[in-house]
N, C-alpha and C. Protein backbone atom coordinates (compact mmCIF):
# COMPACT_ATOMS: atom_id res chain seq x y z
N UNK A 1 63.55 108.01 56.86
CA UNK A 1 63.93 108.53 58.17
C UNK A 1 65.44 108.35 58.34
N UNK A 2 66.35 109.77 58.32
CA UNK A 2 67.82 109.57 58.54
C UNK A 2 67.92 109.85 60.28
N UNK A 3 68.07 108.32 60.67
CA UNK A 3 68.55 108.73 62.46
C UNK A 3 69.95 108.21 62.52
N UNK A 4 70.43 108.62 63.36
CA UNK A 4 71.65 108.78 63.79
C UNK A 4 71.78 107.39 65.06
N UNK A 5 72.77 106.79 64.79
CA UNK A 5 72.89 105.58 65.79
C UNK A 5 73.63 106.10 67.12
N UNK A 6 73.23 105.67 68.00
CA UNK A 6 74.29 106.02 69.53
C UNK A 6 75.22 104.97 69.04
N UNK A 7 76.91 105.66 69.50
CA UNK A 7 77.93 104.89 69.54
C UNK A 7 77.88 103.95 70.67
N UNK A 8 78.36 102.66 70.92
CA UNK A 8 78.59 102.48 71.93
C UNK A 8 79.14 102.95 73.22
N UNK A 9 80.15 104.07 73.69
CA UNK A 9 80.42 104.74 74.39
C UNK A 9 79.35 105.44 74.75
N UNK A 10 78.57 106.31 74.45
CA UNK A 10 77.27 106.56 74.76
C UNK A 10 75.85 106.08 75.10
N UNK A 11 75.96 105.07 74.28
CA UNK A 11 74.88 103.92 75.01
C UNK A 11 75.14 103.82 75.89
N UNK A 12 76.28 103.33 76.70
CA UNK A 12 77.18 102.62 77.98
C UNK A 12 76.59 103.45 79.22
N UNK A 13 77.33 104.85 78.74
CA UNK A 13 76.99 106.11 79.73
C UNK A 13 75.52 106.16 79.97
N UNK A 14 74.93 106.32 78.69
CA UNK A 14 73.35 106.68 78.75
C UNK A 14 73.22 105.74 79.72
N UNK A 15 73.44 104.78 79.99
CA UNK A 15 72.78 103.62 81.01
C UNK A 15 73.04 104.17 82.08
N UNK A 16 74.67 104.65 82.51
CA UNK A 16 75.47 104.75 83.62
C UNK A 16 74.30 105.91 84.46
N UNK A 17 73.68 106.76 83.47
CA UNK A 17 73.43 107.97 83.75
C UNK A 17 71.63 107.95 84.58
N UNK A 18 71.21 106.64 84.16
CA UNK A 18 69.76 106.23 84.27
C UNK A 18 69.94 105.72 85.86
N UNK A 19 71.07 104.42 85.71
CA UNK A 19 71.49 104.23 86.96
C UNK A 19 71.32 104.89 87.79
N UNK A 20 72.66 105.97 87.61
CA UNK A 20 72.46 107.44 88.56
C UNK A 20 71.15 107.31 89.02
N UNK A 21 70.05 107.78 88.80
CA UNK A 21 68.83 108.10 89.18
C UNK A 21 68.12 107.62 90.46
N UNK A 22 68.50 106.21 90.76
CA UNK A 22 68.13 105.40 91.76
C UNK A 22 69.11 105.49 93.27
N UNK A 23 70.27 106.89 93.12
CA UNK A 23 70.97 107.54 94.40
C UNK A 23 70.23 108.13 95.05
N UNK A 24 70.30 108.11 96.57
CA UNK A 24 69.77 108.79 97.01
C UNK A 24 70.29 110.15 97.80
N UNK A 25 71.60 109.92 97.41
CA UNK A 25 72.42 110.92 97.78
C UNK A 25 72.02 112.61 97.20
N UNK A 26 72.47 113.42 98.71
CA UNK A 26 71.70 114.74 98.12
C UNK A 26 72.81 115.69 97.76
N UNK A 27 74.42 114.99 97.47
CA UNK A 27 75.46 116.22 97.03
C UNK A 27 75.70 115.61 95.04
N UNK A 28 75.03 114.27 94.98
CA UNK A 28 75.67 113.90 93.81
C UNK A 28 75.07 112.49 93.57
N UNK A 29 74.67 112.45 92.50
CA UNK A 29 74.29 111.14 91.86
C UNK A 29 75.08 110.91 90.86
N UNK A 30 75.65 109.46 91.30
CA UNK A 30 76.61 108.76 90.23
C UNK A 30 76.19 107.29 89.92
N UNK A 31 76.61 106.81 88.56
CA UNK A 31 76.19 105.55 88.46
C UNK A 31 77.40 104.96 87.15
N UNK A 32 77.81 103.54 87.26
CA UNK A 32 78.76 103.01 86.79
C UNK A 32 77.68 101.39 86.02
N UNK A 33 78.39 101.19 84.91
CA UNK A 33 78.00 99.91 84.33
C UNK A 33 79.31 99.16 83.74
N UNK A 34 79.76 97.88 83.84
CA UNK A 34 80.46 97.19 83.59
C UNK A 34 80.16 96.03 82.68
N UNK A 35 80.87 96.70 81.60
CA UNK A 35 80.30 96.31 80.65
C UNK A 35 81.70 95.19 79.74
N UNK A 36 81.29 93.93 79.57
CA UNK A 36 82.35 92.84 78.96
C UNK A 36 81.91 92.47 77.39
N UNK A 37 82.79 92.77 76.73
CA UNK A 37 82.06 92.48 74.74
C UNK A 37 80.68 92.65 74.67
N UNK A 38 80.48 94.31 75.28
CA UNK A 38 79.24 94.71 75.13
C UNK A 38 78.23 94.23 75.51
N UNK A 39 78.20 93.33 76.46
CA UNK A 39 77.33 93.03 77.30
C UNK A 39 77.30 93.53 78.51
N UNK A 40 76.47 94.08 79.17
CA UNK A 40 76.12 94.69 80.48
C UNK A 40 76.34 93.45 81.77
N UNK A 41 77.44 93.21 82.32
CA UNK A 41 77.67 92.49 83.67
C UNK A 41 77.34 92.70 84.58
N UNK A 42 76.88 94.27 85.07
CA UNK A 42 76.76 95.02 86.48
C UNK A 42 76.47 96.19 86.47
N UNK A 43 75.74 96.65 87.19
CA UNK A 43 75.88 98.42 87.50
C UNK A 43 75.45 98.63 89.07
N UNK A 44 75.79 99.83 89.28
CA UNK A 44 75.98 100.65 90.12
C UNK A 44 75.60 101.65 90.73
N UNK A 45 75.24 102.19 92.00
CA UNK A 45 74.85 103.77 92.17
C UNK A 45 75.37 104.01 93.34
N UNK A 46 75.40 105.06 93.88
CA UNK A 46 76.25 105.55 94.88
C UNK A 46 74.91 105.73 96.07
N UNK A 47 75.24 105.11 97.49
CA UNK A 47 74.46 105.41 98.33
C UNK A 47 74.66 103.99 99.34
N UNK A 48 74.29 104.20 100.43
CA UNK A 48 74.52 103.36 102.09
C UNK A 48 74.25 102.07 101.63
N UNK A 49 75.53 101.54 102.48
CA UNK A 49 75.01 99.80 102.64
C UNK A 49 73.44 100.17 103.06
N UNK A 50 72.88 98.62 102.54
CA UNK A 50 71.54 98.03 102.48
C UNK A 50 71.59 97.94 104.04
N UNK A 51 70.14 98.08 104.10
CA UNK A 51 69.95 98.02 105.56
C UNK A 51 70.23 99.59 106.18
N UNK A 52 70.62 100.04 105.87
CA UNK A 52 71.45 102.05 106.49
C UNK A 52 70.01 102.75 105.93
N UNK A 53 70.14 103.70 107.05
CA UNK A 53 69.29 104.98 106.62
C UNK A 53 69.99 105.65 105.43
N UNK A 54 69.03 106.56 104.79
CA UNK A 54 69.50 106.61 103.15
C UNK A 54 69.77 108.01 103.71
N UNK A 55 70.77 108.55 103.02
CA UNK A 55 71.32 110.20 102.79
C UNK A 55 70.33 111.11 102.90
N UNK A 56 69.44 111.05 102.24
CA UNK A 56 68.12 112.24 102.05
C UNK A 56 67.35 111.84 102.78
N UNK A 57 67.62 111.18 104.04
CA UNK A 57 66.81 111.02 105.53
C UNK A 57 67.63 111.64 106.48
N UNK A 58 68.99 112.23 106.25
CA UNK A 58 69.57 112.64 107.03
C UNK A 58 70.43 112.03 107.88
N UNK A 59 70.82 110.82 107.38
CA UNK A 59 71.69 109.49 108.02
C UNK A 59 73.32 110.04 107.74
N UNK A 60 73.69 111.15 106.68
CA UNK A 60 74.89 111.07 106.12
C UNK A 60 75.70 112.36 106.33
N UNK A 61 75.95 112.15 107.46
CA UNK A 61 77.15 113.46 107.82
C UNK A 61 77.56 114.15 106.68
N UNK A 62 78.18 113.58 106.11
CA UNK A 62 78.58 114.50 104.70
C UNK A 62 77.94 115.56 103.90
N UNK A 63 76.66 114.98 103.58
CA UNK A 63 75.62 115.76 103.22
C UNK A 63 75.00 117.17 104.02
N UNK A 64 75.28 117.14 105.03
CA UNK A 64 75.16 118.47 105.41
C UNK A 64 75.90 119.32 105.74
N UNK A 65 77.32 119.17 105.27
CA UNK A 65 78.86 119.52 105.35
C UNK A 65 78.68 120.34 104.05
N UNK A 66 80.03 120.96 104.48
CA UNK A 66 80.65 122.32 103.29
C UNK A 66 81.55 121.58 102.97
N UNK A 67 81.80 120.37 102.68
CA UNK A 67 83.04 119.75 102.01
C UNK A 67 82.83 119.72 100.39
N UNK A 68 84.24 120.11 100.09
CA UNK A 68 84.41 120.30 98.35
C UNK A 68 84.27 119.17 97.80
N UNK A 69 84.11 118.86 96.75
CA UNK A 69 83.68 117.72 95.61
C UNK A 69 85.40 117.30 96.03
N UNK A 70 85.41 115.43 96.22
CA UNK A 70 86.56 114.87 96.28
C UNK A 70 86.96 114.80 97.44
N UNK A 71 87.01 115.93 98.19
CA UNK A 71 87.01 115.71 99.94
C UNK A 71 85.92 115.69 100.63
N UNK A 72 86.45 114.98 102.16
CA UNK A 72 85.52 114.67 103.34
C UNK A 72 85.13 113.32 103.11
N UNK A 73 85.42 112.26 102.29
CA UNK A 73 84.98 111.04 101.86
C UNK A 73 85.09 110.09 103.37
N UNK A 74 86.02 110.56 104.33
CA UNK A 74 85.60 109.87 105.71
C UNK A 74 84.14 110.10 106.30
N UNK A 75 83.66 110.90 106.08
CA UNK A 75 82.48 111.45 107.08
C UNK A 75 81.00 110.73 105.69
N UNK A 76 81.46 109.51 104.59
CA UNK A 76 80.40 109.95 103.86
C UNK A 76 80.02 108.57 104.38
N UNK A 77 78.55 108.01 103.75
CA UNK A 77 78.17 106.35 104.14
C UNK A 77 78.11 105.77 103.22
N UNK A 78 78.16 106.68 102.32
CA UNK A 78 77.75 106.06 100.68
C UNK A 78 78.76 105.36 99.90
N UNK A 79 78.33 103.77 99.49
CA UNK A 79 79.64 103.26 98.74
C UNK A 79 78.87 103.62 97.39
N UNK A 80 80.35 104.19 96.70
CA UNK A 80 80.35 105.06 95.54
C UNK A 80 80.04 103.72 94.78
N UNK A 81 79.37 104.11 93.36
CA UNK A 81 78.85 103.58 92.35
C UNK A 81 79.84 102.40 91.41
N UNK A 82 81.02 103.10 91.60
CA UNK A 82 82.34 102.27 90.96
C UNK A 82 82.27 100.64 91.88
N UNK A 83 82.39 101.25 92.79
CA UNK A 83 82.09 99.81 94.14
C UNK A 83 81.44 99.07 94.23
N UNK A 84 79.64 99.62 93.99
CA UNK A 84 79.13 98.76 94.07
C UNK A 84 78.75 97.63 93.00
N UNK A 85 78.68 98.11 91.59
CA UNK A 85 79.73 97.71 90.09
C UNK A 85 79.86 96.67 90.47
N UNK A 86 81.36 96.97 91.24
CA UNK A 86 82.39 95.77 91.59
C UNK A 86 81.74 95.13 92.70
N UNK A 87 81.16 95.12 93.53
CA UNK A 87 81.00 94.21 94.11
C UNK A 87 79.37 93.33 93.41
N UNK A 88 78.95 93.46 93.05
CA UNK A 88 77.94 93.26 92.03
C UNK A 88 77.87 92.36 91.13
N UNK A 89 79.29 92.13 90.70
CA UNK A 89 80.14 91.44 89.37
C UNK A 89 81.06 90.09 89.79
N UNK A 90 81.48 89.44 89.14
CA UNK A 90 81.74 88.72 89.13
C UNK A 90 83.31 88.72 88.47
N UNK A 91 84.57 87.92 89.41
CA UNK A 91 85.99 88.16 88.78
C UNK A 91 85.98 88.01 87.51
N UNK A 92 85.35 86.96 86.90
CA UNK A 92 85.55 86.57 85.82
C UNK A 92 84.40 87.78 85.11
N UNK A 93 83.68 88.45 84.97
CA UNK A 93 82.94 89.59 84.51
C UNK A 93 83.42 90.89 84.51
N UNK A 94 84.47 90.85 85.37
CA UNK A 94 85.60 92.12 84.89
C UNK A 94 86.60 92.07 84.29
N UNK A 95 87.28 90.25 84.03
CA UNK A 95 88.47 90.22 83.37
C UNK A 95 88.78 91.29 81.87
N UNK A 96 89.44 91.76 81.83
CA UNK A 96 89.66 92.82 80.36
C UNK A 96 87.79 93.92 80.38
N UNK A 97 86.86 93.71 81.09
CA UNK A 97 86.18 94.53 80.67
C UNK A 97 86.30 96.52 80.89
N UNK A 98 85.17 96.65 80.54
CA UNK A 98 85.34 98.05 80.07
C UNK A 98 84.28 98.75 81.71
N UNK A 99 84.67 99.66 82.29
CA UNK A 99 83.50 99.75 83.26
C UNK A 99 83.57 101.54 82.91
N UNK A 100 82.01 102.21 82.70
CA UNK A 100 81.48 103.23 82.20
C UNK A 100 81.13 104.03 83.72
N UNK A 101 81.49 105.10 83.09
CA UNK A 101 80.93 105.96 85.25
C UNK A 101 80.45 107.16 84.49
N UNK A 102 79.71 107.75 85.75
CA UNK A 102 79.11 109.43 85.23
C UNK A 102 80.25 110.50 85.75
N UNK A 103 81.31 109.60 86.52
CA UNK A 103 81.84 111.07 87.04
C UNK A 103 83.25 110.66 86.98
N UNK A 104 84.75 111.21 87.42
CA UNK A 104 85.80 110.58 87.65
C UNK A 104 86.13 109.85 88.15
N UNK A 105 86.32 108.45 88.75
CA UNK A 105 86.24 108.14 89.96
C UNK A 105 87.60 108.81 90.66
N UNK A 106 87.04 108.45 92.73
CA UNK A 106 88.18 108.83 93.41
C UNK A 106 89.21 107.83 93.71
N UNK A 107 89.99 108.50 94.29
CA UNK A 107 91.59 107.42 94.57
C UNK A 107 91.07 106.34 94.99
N UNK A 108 90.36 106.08 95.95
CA UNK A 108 90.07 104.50 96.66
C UNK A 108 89.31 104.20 95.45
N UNK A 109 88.23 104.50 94.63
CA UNK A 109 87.86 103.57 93.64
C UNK A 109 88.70 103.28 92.44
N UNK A 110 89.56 104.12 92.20
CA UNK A 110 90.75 104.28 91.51
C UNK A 110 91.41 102.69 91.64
N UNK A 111 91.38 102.60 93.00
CA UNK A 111 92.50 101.41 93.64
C UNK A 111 91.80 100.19 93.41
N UNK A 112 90.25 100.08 93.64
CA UNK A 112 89.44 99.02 93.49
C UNK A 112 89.00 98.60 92.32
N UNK A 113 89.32 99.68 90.99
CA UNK A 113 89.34 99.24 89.61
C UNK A 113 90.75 98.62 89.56
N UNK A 114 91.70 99.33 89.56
CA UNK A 114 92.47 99.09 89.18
C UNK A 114 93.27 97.36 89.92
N UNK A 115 92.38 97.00 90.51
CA UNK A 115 92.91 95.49 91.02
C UNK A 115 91.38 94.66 91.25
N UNK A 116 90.68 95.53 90.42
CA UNK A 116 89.24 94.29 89.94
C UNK A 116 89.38 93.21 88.84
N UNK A 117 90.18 93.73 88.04
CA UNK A 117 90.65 93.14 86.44
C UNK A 117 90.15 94.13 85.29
N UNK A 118 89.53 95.21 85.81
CA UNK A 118 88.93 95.58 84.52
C UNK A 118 90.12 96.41 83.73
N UNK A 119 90.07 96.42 82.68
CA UNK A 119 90.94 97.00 82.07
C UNK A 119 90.65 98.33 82.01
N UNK A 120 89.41 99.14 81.23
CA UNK A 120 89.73 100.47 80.94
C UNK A 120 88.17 101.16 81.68
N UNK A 121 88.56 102.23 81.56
CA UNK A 121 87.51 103.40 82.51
C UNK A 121 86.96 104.23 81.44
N UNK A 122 85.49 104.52 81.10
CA UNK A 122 85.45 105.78 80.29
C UNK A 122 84.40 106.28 81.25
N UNK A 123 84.35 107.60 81.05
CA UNK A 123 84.10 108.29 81.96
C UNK A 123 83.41 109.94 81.71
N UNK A 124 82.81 110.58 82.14
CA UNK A 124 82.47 111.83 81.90
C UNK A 124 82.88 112.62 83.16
N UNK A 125 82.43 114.10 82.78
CA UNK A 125 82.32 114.99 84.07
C UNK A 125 83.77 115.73 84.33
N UNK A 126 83.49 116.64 85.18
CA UNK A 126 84.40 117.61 85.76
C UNK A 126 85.63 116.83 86.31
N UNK A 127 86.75 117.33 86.01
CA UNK A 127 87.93 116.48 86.99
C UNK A 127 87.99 117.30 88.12
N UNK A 128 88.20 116.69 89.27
CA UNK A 128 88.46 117.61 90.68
C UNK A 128 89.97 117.66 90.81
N UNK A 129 90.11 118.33 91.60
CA UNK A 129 91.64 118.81 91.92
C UNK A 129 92.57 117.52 91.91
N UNK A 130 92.78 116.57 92.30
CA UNK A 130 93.78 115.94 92.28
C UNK A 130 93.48 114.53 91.32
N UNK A 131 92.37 114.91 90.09
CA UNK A 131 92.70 113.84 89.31
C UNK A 131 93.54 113.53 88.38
N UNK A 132 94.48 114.57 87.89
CA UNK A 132 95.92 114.31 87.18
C UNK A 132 96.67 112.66 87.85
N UNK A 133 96.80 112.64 89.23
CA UNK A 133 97.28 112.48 89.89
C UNK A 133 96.71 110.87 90.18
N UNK A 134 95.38 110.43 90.06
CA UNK A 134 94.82 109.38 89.97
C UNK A 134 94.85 108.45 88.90
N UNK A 135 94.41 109.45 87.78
CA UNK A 135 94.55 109.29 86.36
C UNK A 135 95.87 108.77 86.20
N UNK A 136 96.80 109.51 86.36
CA UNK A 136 98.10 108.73 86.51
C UNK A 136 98.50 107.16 87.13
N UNK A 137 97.93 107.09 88.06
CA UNK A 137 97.71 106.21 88.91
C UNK A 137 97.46 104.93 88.21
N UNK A 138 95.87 105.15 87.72
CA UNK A 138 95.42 104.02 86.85
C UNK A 138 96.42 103.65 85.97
N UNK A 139 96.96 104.83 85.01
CA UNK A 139 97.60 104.33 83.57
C UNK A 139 98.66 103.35 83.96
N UNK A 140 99.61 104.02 85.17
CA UNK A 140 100.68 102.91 86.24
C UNK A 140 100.32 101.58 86.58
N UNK A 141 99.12 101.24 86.67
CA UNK A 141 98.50 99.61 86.79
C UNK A 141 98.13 99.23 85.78
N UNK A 142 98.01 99.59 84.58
CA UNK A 142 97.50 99.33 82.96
C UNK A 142 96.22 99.67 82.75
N UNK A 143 95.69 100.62 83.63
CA UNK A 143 94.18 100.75 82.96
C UNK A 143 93.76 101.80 82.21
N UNK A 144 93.09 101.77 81.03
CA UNK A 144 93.16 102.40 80.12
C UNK A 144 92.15 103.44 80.54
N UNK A 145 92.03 105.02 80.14
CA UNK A 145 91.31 106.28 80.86
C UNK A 145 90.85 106.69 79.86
N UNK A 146 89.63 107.00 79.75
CA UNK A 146 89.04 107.65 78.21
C UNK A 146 87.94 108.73 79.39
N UNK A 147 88.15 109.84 79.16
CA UNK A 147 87.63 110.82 79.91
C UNK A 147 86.37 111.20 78.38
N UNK A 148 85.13 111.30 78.47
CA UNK A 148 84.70 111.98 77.30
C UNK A 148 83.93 113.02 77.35
């Protein structure tokens, strides 16, 4: 039997992506794992503080908005997947680690990696309009961007 091994970068995601699954959000399911010398520290999914009515009950302004992917993030309830990661984890569980997402993250999670400790981002998915501009951002605080 010739099988083919998942790289680590793909394992990572494959997880990130399972995560996802447990959003209850109805514009986008995202999910993040933070991962330190290949060990899994934390993960993530995007959707309302605990205790909040969930998105696909109709609790989430956003969700029934015409707002474009990347905007309207005031009107949303959902702490994005990168966040909850991080809050999930432990300082010392992000020092130099690697944290895996399904999508780009946005500027505010941008800001909350980039002063969690983790060092680098890999990442999948569509870039939205002003992620040149984020992306940049990160590399300016030392964090390393692997888009795949």
């Amino acid at each position: 039997m010739d099988r083919q091994r998942t790289d680590w970068d793909h394992y990572f995601l494959n997880i990130a992506r399972e995560t996802a699954t447990r959003s209850n959000c109805v514009r986008r399911q995202h999910g993040a794992v933070i991962v330190k010398n290949r060990r899994i520290s934390s993960t993530g999914y995007n959707g309302p503080p605990s205790g909040h009515a969930h998105c696909d009950e109709g609790a989430c302004p956003r969700a029934t908005s015409d707002a474009q992917s990347g905007w309207g993030h005031e009107n949303c309830i959902a702490i994005h997947a990168e966040a909850n990661a991080i809050l999930y984890s432990s300082p010392s569980d992000r020092e130099r680690a690697t944290i895996y997402i399904t999508g780009v993250p946005c500027f505010t999670c941008a800001k909350l990696i980039a002063n969690s400790g983790i060092s680098e981002i890999v990442t999948t998915g569509e870039a939205y309009v002003d992620w040149e501009n984020v992306r940049g951002f990160l590399l300016d605080c030392g964090v390393r961007v692997r888009l795949i």
